[in-house]
PDB file of N, CA and C in Angstrom:
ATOM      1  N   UNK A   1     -41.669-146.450  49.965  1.00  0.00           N
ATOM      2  CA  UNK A   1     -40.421-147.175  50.095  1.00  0.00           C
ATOM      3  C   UNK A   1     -39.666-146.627  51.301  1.00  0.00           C
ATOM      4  N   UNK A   2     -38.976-147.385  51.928  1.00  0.00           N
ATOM      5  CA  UNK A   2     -38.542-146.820  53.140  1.00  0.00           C
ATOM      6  C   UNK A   2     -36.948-146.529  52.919  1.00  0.00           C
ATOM      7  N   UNK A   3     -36.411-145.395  54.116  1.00  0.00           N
ATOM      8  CA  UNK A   3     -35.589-145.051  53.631  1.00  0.00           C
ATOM      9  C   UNK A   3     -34.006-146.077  53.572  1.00  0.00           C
ATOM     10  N   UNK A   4     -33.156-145.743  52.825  1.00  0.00           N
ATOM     11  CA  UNK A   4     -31.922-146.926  53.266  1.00  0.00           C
ATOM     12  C   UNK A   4     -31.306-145.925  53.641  1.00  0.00           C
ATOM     13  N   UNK A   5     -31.181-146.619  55.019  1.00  0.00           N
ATOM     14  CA  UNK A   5     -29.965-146.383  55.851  1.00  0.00           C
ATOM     15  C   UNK A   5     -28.684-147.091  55.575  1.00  0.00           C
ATOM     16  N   UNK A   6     -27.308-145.959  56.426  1.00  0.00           N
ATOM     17  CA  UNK A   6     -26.296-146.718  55.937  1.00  0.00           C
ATOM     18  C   UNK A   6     -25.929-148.436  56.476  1.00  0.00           C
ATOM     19  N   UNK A   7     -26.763-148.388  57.672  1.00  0.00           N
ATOM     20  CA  UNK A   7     -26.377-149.844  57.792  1.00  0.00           C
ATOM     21  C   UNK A   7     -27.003-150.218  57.069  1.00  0.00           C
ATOM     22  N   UNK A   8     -28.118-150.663  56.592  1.00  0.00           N
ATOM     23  CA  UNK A   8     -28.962-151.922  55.768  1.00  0.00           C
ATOM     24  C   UNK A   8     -27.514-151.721  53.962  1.00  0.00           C
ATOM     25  N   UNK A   9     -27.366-150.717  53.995  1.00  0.00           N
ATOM     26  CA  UNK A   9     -26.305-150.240  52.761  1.00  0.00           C
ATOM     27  C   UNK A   9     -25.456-151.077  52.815  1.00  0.00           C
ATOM     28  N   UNK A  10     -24.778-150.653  53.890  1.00  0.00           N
ATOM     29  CA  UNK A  10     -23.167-151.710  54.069  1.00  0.00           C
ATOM     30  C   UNK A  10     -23.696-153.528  54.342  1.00  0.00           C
ATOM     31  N   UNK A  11     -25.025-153.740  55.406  1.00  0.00           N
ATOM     32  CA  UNK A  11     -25.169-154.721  55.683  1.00  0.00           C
ATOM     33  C   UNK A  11     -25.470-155.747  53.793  1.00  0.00           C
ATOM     34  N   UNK A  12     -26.082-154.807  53.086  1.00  0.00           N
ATOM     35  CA  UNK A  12     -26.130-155.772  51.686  1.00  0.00           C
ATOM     36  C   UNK A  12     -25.038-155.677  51.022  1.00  0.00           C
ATOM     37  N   UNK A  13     -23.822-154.489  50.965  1.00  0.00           N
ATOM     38  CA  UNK A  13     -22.943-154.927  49.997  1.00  0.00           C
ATOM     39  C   UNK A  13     -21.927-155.950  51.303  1.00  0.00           C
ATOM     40  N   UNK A  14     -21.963-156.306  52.102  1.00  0.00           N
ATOM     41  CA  UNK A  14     -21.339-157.553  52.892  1.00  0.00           C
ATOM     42  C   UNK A  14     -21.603-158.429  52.877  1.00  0.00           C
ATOM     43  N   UNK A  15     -23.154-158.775  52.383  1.00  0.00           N
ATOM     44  CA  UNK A  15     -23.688-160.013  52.098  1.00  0.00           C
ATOM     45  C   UNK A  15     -23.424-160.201  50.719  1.00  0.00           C
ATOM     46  N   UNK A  16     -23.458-159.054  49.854  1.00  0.00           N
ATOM     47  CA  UNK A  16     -23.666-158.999  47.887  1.00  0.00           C
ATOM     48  C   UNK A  16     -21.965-159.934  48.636  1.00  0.00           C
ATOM     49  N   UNK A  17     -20.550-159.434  49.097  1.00  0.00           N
ATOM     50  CA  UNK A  17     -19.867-159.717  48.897  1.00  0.00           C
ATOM     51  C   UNK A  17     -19.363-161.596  49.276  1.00  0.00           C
ATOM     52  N   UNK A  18     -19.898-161.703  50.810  1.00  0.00           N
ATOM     53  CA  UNK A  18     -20.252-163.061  50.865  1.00  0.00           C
ATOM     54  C   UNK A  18     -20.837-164.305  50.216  1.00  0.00           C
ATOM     55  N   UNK A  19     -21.757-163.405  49.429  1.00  0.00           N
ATOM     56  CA  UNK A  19     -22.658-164.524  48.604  1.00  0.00           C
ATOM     57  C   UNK A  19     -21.654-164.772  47.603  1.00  0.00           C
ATOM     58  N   UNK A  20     -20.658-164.123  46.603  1.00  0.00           N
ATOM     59  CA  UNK A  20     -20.413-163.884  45.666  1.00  0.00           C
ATOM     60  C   UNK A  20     -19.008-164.547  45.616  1.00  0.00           C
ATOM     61  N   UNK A  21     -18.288-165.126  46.226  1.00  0.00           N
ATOM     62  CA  UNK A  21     -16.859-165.379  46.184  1.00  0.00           C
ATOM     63  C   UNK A  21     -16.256-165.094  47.029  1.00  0.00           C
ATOM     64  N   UNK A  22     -16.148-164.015  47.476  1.00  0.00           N
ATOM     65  CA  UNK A  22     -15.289-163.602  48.633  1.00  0.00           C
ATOM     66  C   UNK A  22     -15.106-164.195  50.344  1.00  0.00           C
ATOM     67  N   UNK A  23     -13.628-164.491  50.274  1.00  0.00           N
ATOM     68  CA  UNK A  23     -13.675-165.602  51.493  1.00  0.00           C
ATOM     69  C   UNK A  23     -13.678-164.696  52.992  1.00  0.00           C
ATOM     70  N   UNK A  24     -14.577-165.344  53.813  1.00  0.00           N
ATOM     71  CA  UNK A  24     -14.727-164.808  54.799  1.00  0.00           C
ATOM     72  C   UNK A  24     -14.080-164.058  55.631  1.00  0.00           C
ATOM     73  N   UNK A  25     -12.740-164.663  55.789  1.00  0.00           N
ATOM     74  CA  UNK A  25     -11.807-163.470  56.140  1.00  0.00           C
ATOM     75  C   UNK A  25     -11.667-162.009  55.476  1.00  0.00           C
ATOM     76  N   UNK A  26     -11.857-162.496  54.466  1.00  0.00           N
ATOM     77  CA  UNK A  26     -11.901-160.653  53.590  1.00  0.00           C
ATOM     78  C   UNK A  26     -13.353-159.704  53.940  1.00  0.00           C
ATOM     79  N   UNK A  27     -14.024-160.772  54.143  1.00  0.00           N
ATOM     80  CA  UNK A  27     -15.458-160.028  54.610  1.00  0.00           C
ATOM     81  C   UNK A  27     -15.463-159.391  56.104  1.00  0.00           C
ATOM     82  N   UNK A  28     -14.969-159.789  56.881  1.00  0.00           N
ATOM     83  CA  UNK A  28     -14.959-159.717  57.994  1.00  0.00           C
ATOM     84  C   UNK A  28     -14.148-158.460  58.693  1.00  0.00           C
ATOM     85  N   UNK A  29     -12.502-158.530  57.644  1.00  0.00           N
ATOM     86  CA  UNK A  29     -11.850-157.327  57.891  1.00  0.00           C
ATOM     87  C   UNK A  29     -12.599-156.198  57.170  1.00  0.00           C
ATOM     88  N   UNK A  30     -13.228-156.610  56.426  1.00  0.00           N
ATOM     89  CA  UNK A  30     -13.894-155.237  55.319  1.00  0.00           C
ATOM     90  C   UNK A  30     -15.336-154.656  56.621  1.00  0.00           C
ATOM     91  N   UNK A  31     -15.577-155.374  57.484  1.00  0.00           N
ATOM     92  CA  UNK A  31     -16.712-155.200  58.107  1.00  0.00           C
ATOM     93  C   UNK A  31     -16.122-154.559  59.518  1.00  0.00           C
ATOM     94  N   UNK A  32     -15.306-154.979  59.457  1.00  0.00           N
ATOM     95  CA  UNK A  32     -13.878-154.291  61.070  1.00  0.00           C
ATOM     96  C   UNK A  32     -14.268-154.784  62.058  1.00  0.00           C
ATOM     97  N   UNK A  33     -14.863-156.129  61.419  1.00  0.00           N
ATOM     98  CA  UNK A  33     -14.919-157.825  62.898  1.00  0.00           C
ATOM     99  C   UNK A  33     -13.363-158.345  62.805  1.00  0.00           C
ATOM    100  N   UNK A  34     -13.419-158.741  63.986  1.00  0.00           N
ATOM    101  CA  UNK A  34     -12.149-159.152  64.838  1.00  0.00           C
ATOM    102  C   UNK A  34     -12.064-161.020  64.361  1.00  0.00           C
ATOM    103  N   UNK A  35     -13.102-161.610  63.846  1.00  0.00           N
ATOM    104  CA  UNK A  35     -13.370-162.628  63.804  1.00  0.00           C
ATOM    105  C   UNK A  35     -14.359-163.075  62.463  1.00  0.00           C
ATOM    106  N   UNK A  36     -13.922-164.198  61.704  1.00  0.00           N
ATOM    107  CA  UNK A  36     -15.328-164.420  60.731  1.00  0.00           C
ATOM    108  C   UNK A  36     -16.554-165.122  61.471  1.00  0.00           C
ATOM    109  N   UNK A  37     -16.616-165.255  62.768  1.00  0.00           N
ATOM    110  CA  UNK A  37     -18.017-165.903  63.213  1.00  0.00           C
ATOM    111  C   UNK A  37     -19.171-164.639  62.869  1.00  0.00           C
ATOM    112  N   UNK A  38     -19.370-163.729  63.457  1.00  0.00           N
ATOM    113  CA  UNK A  38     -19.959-162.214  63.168  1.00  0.00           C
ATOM    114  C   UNK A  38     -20.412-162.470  61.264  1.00  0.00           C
ATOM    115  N   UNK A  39     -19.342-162.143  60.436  1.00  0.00           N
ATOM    116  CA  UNK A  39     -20.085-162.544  59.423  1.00  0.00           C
ATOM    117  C   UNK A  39     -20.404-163.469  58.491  1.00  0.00           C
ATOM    118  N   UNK A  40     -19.804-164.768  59.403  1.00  0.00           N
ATOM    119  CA  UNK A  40     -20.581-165.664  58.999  1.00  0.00           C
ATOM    120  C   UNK A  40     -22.067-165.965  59.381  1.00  0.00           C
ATOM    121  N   UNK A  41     -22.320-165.048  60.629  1.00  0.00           N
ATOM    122  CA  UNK A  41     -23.645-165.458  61.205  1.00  0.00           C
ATOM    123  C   UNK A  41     -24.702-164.306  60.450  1.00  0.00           C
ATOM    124  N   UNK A  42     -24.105-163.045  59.989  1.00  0.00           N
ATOM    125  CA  UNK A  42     -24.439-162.378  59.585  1.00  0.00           C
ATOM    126  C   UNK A  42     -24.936-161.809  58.336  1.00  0.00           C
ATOM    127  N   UNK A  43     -23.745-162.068  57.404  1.00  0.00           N
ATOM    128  CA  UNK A  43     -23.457-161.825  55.989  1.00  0.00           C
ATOM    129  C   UNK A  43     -23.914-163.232  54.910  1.00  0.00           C
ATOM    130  N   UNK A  44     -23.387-164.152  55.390  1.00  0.00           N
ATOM    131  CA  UNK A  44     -23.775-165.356  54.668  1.00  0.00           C
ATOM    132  C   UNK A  44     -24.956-165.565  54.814  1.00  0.00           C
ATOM    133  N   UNK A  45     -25.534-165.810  53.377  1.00  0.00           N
ATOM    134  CA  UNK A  45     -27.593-165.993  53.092  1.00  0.00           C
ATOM    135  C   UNK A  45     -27.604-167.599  52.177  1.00  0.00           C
ATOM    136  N   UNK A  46     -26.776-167.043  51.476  1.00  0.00           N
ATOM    137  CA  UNK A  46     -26.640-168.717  50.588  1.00  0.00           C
ATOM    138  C   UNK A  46     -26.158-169.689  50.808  1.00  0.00           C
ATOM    139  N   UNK A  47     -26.515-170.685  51.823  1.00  0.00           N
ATOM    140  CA  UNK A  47     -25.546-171.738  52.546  1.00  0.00           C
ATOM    141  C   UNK A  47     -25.951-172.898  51.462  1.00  0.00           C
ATOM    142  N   UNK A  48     -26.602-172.524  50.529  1.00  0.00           N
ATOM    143  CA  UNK A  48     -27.479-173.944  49.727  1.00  0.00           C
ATOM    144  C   UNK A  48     -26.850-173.642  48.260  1.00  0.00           C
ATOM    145  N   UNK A  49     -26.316-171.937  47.915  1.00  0.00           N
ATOM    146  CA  UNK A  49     -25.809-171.759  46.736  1.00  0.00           C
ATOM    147  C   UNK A  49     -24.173-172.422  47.040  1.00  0.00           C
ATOM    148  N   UNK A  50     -23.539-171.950  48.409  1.00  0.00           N
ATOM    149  CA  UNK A  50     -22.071-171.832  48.796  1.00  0.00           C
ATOM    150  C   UNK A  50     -22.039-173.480  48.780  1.00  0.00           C
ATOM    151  N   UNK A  51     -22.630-174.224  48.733  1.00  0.00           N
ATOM    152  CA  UNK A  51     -22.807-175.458  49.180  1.00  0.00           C
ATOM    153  C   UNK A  51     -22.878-176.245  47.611  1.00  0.00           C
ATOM    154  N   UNK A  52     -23.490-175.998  46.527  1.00  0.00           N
ATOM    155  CA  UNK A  52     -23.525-176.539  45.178  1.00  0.00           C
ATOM    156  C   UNK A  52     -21.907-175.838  44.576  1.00  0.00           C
ATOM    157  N   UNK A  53     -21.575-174.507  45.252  1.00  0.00           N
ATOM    158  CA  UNK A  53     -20.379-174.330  44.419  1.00  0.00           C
ATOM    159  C   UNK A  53     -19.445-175.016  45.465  1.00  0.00           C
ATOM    160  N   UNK A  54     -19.258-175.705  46.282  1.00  0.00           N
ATOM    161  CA  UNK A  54     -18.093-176.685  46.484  1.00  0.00           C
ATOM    162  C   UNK A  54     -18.525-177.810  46.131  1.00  0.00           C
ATOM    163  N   UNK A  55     -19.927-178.403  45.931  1.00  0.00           N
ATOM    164  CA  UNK A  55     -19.780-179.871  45.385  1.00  0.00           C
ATOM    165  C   UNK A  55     -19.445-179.597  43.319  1.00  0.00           C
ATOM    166  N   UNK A  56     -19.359-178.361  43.326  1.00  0.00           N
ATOM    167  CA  UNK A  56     -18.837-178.735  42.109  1.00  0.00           C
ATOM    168  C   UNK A  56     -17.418-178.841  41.930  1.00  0.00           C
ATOM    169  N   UNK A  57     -17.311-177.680  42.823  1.00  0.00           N
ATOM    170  CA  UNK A  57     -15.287-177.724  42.723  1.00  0.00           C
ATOM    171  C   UNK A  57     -15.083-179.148  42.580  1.00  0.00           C
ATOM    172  N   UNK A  58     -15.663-180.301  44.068  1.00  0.00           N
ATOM    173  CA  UNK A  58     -15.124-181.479  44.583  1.00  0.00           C
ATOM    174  C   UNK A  58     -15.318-182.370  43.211  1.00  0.00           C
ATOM    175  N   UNK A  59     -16.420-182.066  41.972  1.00  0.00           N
ATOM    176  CA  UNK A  59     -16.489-182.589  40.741  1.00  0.00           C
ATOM    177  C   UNK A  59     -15.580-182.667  39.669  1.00  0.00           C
ATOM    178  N   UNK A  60     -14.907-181.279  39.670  1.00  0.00           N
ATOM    179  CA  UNK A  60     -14.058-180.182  38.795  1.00  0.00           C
ATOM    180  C   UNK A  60     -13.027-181.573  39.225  1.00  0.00           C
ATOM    181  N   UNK A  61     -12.585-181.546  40.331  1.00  0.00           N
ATOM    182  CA  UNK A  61     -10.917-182.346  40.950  1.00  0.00           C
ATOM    183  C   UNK A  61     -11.625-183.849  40.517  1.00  0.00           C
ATOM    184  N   UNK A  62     -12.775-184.727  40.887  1.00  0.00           N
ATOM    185  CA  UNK A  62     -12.868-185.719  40.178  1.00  0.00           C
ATOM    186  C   UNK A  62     -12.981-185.927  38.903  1.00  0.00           C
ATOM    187  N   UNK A  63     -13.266-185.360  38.052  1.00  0.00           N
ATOM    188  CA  UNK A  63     -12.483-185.018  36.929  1.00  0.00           C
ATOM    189  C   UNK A  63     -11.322-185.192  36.116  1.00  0.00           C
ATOM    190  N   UNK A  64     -10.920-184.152  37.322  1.00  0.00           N
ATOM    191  CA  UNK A  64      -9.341-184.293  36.459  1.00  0.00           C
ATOM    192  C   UNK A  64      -8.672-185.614  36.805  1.00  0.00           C
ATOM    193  N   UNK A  65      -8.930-186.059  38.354  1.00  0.00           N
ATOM    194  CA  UNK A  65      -8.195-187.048  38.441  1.00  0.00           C
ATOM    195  C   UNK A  65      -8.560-188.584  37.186  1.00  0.00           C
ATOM    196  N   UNK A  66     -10.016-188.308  37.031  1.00  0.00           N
ATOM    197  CA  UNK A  66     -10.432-189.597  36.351  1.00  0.00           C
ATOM    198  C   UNK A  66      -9.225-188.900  35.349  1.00  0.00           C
ATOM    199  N   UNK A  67      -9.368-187.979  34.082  1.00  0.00           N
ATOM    200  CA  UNK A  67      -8.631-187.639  33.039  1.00  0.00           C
ATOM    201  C   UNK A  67      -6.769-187.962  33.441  1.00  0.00           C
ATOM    202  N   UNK A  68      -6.671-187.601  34.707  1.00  0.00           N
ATOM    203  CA  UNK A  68      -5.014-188.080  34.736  1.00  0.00           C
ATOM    204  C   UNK A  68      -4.869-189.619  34.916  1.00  0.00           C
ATOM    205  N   UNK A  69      -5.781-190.108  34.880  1.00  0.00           N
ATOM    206  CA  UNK A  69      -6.178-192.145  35.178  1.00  0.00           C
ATOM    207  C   UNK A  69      -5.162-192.447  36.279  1.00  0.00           C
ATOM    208  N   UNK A  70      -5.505-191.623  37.665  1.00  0.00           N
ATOM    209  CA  UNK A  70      -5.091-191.788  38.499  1.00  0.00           C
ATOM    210  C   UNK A  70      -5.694-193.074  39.576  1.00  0.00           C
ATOM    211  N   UNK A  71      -5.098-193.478  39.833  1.00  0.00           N
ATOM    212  CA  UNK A  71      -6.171-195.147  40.790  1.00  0.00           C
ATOM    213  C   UNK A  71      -6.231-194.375  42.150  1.00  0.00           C
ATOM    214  N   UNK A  72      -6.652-195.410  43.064  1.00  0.00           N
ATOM    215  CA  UNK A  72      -6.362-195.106  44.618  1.00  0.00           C
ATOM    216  C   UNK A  72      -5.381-195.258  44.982  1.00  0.00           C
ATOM    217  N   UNK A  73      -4.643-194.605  46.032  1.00  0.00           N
ATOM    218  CA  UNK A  73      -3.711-195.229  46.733  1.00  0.00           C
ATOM    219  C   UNK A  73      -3.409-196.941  47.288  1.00  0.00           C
ATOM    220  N   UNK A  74      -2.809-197.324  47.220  1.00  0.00           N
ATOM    221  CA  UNK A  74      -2.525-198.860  47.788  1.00  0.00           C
ATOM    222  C   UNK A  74      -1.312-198.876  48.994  1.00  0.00           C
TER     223      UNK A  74
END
């Protein structure tokens, strides 16, 4: 097994944290990037998990709106 170094260390708990909820800006200052492009190009692995948890949110809000029997705008 090879050894872990501290980058591959920090580089997975930045991704554990990206994958997991945490919005990019928080990742980014936690990483002491000036910018979230760095770990978005970096840290983010699940673009297919991050991607089913907003089409559910966008479900969660159709939802509620059907339950508030809200129409369209006119």
């Amino acid at each position: 097994m090879p050894p872990i170094t501290f980058h591959k260390l920090r580089s997975s708990c930045l991704t554990y944290l990206a994958n997991n909820g945490t919005d990019l800006f928080t990742v980014a200052k936690v990483a002491g990037h000036s910018n979230t492009q760095t770990a978005e190009k970096y840290y983010v692995d699940g673009y297919d998990s991050n991607k089913a948890v907003a089409a559910s949110t966008f479900d969660k809000l159709d939802d509620l709106v059907k339950k508030a029997n809200i129409n369209e705008l006119q």
